[in-house]
ModelCIF file with pLDDT and N, C-alpha, C, O atoms, coordinates in Angstrom:
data_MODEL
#
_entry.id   MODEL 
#
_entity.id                         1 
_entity.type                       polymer 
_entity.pdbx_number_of_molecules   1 
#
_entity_poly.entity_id                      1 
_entity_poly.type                           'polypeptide(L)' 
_entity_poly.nstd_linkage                   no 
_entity_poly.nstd_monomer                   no 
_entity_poly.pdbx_seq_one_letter_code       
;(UNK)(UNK)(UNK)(UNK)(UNK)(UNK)(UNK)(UNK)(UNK)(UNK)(UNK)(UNK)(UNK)(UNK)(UNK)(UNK)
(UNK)(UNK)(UNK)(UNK)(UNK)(UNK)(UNK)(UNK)(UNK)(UNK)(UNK)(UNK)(UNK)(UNK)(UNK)(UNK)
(UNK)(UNK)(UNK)(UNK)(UNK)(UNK)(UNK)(UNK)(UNK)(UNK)(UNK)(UNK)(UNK)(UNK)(UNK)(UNK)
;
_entity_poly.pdbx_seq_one_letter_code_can   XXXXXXXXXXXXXXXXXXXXXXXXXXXXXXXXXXXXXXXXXXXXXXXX 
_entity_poly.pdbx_strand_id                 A 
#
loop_
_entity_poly_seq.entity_id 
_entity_poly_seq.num 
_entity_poly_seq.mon_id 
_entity_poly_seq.hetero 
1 1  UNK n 
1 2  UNK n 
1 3  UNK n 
1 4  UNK n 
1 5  UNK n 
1 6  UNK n 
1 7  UNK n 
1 8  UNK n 
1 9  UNK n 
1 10 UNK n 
1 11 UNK n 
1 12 UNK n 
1 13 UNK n 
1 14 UNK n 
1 15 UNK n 
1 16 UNK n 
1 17 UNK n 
1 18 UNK n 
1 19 UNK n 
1 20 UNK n 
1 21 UNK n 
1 22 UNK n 
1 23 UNK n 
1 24 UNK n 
1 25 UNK n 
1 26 UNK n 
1 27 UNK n 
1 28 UNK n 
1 29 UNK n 
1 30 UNK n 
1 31 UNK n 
1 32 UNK n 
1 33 UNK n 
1 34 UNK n 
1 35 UNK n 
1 36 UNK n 
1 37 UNK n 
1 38 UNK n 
1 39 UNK n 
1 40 UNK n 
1 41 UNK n 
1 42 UNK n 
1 43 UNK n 
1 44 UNK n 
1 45 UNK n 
1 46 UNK n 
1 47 UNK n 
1 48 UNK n 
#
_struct_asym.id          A 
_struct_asym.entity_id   1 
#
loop_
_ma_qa_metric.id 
_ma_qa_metric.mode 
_ma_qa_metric.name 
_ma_qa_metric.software_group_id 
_ma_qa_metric.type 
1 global pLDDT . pLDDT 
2 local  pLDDT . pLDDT 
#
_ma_qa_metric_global.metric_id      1 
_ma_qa_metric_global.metric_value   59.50 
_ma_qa_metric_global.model_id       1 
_ma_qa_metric_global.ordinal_id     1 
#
loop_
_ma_qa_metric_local.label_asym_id 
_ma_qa_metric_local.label_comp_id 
_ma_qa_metric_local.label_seq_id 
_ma_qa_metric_local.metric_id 
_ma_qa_metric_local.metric_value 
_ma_qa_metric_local.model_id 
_ma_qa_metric_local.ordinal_id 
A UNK 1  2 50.00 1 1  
A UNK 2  2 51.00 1 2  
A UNK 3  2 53.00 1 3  
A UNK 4  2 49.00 1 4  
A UNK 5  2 55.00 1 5  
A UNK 6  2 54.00 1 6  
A UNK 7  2 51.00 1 7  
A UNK 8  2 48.00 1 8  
A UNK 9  2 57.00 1 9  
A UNK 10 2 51.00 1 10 
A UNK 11 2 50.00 1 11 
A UNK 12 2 51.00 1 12 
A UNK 13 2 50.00 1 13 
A UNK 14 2 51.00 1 14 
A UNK 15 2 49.00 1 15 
A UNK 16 2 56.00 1 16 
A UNK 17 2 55.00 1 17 
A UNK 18 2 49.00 1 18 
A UNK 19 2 49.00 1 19 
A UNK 20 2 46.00 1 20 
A UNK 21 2 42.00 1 21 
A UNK 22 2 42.00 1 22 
A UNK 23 2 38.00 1 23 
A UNK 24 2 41.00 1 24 
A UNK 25 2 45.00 1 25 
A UNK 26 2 56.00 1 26 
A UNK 27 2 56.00 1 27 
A UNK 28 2 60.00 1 28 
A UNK 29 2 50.00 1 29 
A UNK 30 2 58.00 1 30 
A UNK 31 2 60.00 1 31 
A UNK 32 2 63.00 1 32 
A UNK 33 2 62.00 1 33 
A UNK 34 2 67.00 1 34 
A UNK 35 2 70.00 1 35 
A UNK 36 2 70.00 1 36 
A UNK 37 2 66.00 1 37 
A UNK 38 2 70.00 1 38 
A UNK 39 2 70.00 1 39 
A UNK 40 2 67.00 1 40 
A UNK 41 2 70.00 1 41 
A UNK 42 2 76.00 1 42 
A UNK 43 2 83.00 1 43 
A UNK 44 2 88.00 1 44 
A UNK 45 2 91.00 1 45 
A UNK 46 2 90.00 1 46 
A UNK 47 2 88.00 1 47 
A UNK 48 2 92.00 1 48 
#
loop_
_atom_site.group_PDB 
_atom_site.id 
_atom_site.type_symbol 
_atom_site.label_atom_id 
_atom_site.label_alt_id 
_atom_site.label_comp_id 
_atom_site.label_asym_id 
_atom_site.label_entity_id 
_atom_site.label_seq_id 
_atom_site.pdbx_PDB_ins_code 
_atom_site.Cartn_x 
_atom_site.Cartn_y 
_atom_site.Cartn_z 
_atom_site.occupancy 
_atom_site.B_iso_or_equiv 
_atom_site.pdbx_formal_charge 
_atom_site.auth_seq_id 
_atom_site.auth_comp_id 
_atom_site.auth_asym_id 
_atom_site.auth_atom_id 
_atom_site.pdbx_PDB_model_num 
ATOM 1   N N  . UNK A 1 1  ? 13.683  52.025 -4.252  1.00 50.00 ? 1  UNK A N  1 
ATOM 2   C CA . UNK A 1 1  ? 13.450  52.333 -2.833  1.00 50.00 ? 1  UNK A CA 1 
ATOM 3   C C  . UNK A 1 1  ? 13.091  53.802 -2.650  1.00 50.00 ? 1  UNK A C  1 
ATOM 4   O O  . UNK A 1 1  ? 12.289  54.307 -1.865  1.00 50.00 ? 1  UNK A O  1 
ATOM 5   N N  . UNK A 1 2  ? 13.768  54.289 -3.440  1.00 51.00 ? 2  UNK A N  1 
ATOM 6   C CA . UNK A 1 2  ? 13.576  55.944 -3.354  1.00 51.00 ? 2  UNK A CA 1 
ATOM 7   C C  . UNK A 1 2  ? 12.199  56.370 -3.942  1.00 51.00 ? 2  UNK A C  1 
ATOM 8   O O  . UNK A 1 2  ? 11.594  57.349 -3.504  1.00 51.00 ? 2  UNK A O  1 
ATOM 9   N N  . UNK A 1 3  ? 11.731  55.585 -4.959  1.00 53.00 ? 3  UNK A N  1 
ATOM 10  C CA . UNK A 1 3  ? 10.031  56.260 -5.504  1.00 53.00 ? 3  UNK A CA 1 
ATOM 11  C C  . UNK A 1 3  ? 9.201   55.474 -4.431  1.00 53.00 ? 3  UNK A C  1 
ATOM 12  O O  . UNK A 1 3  ? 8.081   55.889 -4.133  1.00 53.00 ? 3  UNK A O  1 
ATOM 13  N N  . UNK A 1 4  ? 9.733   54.317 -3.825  1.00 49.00 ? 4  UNK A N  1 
ATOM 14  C CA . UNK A 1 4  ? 8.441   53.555 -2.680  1.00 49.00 ? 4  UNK A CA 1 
ATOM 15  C C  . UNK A 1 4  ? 8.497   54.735 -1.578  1.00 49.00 ? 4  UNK A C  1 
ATOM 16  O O  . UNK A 1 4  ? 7.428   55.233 -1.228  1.00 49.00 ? 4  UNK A O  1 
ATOM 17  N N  . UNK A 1 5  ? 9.649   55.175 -1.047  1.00 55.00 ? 5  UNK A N  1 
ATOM 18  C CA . UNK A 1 5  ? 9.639   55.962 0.033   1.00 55.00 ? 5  UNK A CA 1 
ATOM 19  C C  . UNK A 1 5  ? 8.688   57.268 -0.776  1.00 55.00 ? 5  UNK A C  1 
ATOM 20  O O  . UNK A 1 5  ? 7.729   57.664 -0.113  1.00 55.00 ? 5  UNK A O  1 
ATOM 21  N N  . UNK A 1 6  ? 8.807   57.633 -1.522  1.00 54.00 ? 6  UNK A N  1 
ATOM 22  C CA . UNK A 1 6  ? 8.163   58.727 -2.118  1.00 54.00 ? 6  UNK A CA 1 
ATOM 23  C C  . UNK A 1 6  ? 6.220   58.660 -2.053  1.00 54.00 ? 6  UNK A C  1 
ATOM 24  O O  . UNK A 1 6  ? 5.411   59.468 -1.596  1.00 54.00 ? 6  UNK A O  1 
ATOM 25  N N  . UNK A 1 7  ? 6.048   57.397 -2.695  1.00 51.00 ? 7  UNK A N  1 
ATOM 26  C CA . UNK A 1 7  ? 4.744   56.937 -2.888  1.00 51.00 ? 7  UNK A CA 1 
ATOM 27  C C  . UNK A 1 7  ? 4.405   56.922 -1.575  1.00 51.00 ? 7  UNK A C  1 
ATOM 28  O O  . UNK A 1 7  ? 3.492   57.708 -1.320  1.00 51.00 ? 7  UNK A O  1 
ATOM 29  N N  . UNK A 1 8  ? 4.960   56.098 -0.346  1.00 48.00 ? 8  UNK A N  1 
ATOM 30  C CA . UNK A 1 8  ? 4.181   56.258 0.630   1.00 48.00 ? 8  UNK A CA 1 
ATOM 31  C C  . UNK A 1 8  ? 4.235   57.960 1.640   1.00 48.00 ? 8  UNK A C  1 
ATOM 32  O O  . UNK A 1 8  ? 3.358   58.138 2.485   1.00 48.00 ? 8  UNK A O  1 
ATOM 33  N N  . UNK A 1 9  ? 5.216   58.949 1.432   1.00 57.00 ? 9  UNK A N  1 
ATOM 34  C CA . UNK A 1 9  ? 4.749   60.379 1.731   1.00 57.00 ? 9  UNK A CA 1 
ATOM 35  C C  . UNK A 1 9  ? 3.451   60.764 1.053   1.00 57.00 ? 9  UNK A C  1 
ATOM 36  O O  . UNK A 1 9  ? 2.507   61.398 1.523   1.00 57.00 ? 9  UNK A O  1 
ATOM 37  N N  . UNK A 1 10 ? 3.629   60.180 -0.304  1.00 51.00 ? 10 UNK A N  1 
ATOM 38  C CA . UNK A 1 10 ? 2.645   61.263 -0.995  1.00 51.00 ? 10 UNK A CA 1 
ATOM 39  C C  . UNK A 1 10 ? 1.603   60.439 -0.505  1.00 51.00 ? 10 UNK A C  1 
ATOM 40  O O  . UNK A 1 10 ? 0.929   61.313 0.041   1.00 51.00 ? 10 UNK A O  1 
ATOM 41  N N  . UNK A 1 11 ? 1.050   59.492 -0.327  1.00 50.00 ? 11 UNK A N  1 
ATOM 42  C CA . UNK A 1 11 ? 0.054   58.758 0.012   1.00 50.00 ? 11 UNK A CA 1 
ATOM 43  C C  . UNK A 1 11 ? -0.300  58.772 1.675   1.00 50.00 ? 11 UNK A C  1 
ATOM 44  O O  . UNK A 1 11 ? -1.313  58.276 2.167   1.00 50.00 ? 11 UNK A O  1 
ATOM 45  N N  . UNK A 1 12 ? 0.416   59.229 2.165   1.00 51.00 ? 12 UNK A N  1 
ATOM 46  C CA . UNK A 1 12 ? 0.143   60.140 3.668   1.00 51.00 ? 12 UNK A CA 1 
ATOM 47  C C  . UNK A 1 12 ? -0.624  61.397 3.389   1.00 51.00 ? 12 UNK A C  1 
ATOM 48  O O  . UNK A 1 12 ? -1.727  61.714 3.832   1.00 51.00 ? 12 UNK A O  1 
ATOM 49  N N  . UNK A 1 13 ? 0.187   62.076 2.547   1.00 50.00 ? 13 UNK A N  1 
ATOM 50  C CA . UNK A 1 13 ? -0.400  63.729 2.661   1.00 50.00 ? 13 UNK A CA 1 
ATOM 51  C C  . UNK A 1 13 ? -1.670  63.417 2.103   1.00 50.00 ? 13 UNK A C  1 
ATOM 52  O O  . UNK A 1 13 ? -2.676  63.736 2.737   1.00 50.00 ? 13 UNK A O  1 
ATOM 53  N N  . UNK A 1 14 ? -1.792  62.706 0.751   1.00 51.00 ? 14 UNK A N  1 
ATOM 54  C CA . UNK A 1 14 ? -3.651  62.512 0.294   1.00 51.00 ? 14 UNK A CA 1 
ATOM 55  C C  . UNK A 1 14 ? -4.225  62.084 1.456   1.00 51.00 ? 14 UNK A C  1 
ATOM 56  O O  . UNK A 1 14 ? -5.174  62.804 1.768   1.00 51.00 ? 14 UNK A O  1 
ATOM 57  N N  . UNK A 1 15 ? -3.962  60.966 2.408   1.00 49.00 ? 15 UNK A N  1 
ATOM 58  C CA . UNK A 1 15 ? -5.216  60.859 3.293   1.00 49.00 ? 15 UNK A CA 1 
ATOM 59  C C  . UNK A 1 15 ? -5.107  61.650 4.285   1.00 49.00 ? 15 UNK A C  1 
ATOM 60  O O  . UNK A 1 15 ? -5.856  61.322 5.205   1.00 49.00 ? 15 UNK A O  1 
ATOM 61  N N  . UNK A 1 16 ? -4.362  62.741 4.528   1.00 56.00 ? 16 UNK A N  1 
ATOM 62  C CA . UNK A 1 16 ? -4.660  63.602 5.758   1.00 56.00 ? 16 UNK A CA 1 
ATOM 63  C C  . UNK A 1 16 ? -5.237  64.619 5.010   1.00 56.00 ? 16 UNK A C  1 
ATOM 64  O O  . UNK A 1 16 ? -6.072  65.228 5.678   1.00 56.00 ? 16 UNK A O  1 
ATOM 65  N N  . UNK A 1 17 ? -5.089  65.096 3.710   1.00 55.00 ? 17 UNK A N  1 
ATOM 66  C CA . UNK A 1 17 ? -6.072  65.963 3.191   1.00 55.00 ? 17 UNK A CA 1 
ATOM 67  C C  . UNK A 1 17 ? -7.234  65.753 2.877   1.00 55.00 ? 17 UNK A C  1 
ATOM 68  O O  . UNK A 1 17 ? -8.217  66.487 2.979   1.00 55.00 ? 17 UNK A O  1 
ATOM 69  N N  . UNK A 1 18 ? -7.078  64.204 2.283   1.00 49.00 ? 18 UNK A N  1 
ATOM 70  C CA . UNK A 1 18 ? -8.959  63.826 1.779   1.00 49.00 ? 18 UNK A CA 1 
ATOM 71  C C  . UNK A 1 18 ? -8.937  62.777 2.389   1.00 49.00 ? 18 UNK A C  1 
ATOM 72  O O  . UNK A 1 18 ? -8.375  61.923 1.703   1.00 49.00 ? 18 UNK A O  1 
ATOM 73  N N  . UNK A 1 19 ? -9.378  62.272 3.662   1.00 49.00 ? 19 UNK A N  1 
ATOM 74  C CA . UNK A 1 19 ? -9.420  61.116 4.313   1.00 49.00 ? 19 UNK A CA 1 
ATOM 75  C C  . UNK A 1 19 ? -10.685 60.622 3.322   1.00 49.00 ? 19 UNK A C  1 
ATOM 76  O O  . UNK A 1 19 ? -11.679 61.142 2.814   1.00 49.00 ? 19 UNK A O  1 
ATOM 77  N N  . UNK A 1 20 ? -9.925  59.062 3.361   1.00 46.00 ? 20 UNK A N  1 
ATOM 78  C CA . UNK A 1 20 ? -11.631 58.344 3.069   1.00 46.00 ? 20 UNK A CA 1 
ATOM 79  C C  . UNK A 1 20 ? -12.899 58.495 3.623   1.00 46.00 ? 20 UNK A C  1 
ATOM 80  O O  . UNK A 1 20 ? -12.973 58.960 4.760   1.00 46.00 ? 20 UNK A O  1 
ATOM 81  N N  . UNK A 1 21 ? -13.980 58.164 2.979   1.00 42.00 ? 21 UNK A N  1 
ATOM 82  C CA . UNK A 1 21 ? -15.111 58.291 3.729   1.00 42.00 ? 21 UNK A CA 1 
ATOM 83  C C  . UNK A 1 21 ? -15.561 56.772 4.605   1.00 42.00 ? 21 UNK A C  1 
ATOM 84  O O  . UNK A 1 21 ? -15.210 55.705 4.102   1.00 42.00 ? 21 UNK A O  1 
ATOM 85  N N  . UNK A 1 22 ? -16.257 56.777 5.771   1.00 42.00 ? 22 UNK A N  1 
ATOM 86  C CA . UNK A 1 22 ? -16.136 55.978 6.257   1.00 42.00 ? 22 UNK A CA 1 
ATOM 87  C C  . UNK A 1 22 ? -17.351 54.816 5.616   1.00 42.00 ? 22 UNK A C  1 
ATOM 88  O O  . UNK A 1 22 ? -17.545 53.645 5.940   1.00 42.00 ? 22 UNK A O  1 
ATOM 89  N N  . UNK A 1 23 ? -18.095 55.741 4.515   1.00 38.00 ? 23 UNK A N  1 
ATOM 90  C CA . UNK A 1 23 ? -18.714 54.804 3.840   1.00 38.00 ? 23 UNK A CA 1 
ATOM 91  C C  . UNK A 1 23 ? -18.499 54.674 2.489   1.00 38.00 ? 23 UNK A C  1 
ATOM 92  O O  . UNK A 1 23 ? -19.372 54.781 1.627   1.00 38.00 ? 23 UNK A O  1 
ATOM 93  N N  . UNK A 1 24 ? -17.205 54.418 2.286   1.00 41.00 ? 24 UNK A N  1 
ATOM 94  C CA . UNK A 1 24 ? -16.823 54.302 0.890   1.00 41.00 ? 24 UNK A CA 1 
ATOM 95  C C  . UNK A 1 24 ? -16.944 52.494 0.719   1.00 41.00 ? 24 UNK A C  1 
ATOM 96  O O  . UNK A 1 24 ? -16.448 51.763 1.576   1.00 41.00 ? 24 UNK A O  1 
ATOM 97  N N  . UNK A 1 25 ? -17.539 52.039 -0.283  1.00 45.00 ? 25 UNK A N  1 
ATOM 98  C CA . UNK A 1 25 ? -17.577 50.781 -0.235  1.00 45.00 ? 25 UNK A CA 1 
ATOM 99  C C  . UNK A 1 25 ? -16.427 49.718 -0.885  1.00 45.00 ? 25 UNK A C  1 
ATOM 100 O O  . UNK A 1 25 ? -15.807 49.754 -1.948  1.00 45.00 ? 25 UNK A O  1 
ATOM 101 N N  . UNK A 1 26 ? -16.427 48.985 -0.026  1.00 56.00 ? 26 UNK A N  1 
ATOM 102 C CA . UNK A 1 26 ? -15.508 47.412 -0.089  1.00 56.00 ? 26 UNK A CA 1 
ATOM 103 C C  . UNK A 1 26 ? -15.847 46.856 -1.263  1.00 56.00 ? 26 UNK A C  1 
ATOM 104 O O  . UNK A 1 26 ? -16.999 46.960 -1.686  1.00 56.00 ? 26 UNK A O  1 
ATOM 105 N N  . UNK A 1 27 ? -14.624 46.016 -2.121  1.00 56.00 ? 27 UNK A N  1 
ATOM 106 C CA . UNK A 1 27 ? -15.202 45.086 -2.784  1.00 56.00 ? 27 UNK A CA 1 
ATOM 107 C C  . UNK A 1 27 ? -14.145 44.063 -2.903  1.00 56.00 ? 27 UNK A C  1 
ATOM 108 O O  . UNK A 1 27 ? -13.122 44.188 -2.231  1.00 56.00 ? 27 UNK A O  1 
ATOM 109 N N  . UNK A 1 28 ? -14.286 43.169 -3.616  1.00 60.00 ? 28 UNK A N  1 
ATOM 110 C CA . UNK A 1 28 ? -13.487 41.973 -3.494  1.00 60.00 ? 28 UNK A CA 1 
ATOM 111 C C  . UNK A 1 28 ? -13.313 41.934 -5.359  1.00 60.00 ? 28 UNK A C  1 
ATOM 112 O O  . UNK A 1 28 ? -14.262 41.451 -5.978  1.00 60.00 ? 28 UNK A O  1 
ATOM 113 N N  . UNK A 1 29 ? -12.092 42.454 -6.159  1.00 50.00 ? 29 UNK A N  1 
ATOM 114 C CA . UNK A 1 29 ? -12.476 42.130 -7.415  1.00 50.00 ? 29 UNK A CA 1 
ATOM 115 C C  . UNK A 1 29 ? -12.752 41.053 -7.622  1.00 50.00 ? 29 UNK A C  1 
ATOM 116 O O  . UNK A 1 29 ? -13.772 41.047 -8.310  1.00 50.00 ? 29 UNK A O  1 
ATOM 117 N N  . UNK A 1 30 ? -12.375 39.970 -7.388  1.00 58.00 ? 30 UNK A N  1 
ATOM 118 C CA . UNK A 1 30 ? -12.155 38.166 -7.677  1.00 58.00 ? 30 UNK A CA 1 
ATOM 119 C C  . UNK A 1 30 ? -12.629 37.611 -6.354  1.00 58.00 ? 30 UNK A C  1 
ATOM 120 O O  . UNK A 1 30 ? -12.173 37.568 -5.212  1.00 58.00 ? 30 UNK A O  1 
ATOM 121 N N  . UNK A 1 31 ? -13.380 37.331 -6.771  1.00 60.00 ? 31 UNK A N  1 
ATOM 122 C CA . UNK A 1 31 ? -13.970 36.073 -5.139  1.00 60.00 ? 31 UNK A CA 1 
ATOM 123 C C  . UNK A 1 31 ? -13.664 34.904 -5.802  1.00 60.00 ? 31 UNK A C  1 
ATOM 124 O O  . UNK A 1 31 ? -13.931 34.176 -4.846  1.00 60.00 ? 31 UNK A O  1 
ATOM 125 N N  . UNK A 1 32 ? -13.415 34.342 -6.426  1.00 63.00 ? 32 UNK A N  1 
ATOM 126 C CA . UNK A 1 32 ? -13.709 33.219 -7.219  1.00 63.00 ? 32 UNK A CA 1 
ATOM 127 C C  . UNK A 1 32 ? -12.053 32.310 -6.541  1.00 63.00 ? 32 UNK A C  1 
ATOM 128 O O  . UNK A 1 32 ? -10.949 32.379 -7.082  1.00 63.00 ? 32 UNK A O  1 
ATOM 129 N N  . UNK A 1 33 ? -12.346 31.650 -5.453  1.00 62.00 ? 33 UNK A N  1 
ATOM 130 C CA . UNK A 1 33 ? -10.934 31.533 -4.551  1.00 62.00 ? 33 UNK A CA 1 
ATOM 131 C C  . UNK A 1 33 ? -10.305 30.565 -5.721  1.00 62.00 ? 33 UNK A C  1 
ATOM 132 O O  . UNK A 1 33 ? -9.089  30.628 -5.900  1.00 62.00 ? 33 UNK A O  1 
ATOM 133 N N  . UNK A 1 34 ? -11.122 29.641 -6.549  1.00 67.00 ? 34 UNK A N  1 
ATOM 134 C CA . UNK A 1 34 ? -10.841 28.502 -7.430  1.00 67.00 ? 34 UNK A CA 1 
ATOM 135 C C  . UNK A 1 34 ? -9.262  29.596 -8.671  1.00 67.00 ? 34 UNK A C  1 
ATOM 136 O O  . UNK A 1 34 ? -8.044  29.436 -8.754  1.00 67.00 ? 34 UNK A O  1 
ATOM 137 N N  . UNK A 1 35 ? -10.151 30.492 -9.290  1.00 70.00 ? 35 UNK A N  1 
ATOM 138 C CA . UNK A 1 35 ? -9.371  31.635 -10.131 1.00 70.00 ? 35 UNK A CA 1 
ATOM 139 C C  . UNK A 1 35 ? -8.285  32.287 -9.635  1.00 70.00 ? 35 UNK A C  1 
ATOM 140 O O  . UNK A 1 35 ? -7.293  32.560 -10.310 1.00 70.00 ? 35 UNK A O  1 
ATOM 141 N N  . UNK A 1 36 ? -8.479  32.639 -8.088  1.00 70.00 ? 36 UNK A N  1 
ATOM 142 C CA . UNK A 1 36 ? -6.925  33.400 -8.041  1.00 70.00 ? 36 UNK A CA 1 
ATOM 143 C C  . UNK A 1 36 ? -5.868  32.122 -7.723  1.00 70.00 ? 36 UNK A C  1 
ATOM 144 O O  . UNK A 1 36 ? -4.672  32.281 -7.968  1.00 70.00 ? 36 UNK A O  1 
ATOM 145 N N  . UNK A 1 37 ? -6.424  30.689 -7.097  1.00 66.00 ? 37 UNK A N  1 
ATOM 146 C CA . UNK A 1 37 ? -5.147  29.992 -7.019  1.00 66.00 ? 37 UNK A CA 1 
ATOM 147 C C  . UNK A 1 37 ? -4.253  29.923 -8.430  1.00 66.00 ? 37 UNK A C  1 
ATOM 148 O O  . UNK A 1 37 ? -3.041  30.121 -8.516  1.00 66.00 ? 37 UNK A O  1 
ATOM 149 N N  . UNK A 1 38 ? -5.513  29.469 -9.909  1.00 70.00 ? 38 UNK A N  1 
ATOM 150 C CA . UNK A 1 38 ? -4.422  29.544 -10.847 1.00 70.00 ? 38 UNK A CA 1 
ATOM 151 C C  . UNK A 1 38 ? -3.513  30.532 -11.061 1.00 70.00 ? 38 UNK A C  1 
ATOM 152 O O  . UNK A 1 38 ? -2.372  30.446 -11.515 1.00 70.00 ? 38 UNK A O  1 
ATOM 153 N N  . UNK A 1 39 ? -4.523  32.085 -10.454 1.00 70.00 ? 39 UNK A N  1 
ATOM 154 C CA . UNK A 1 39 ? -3.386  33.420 -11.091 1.00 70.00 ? 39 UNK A CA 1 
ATOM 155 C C  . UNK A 1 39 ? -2.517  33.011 -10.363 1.00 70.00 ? 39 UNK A C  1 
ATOM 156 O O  . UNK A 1 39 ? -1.496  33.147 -11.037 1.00 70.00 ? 39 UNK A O  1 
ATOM 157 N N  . UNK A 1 40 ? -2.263  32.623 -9.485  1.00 67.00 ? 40 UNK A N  1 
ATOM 158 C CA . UNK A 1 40 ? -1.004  32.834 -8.028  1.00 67.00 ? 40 UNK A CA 1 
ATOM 159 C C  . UNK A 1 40 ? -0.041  31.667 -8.625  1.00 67.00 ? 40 UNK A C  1 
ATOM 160 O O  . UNK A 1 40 ? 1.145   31.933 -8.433  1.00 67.00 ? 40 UNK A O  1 
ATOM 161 N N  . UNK A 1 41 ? -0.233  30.626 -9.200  1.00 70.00 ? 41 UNK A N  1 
ATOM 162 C CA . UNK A 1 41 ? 0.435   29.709 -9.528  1.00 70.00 ? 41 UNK A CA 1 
ATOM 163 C C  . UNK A 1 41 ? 1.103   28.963 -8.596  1.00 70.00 ? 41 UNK A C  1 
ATOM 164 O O  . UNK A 1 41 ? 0.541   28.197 -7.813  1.00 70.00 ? 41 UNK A O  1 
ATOM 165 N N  . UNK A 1 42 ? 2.984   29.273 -8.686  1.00 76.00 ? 42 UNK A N  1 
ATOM 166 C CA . UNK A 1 42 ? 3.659   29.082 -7.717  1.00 76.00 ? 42 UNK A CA 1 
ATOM 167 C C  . UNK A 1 42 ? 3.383   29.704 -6.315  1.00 76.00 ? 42 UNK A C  1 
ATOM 168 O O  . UNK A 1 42 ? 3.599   29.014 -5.319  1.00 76.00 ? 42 UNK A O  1 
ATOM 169 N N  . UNK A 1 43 ? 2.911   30.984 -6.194  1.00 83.00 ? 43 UNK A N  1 
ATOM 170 C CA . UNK A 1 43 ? 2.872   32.239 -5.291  1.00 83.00 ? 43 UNK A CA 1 
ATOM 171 C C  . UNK A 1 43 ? 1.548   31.801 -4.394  1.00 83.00 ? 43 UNK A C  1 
ATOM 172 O O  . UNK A 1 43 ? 1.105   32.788 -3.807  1.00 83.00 ? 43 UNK A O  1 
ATOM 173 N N  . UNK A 1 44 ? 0.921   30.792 -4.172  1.00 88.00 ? 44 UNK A N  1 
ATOM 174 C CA . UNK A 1 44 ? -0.528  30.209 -3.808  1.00 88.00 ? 44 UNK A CA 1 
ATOM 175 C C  . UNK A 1 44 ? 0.002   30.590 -2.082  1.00 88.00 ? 44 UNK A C  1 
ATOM 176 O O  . UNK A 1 44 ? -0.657  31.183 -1.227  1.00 88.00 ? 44 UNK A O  1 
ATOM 177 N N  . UNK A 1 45 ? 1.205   30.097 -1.982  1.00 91.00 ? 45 UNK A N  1 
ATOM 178 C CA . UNK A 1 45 ? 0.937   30.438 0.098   1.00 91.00 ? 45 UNK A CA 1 
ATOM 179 C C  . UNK A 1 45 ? 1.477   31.664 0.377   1.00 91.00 ? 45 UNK A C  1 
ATOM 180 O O  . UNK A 1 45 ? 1.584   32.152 1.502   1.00 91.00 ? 45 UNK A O  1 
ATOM 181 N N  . UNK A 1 46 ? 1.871   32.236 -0.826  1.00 90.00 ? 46 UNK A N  1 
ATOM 182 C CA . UNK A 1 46 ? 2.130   33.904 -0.508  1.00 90.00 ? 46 UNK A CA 1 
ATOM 183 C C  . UNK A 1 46 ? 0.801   34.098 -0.550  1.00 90.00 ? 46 UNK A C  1 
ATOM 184 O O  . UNK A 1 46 ? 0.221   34.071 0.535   1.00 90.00 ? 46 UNK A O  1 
ATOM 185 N N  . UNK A 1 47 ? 0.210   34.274 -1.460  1.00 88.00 ? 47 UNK A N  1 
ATOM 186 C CA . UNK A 1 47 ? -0.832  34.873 -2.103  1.00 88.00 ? 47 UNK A CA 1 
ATOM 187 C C  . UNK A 1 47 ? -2.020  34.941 -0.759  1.00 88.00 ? 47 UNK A C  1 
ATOM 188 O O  . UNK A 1 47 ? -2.807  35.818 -0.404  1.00 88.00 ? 47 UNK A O  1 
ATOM 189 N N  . UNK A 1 48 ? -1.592  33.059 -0.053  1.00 92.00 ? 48 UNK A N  1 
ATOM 190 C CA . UNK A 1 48 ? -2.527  32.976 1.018   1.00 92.00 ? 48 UNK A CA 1 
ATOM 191 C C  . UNK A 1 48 ? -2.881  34.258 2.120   1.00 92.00 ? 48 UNK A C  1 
ATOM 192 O O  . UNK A 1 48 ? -3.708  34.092 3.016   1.00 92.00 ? 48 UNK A O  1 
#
């Protein structure tokens, strides 16, 4: 709990110093919806 609380300060201060750009591009690693149900296994309506 103590390094998550940590990770998300430090991950505040990076985007108020280097905000993203508003054209930094999107991607989807895995589109392949067939492939992530197997990764997800049990986890399929989390995952949803």
């Amino acid at each position: 709990l103590v390094l998550l609380a940590g990770a998300v300060q430090l991950q505040a201060v990076r985007e108020e110093r280097y905000p993203p750009l508003a054209s930094d591009d999107e991607s989807l690693y895995l589109r392949s919806s067939d492939t992530l149900r197997r990764l997800a296994g049990a986890y399929t309506l989390s995952a949803s």
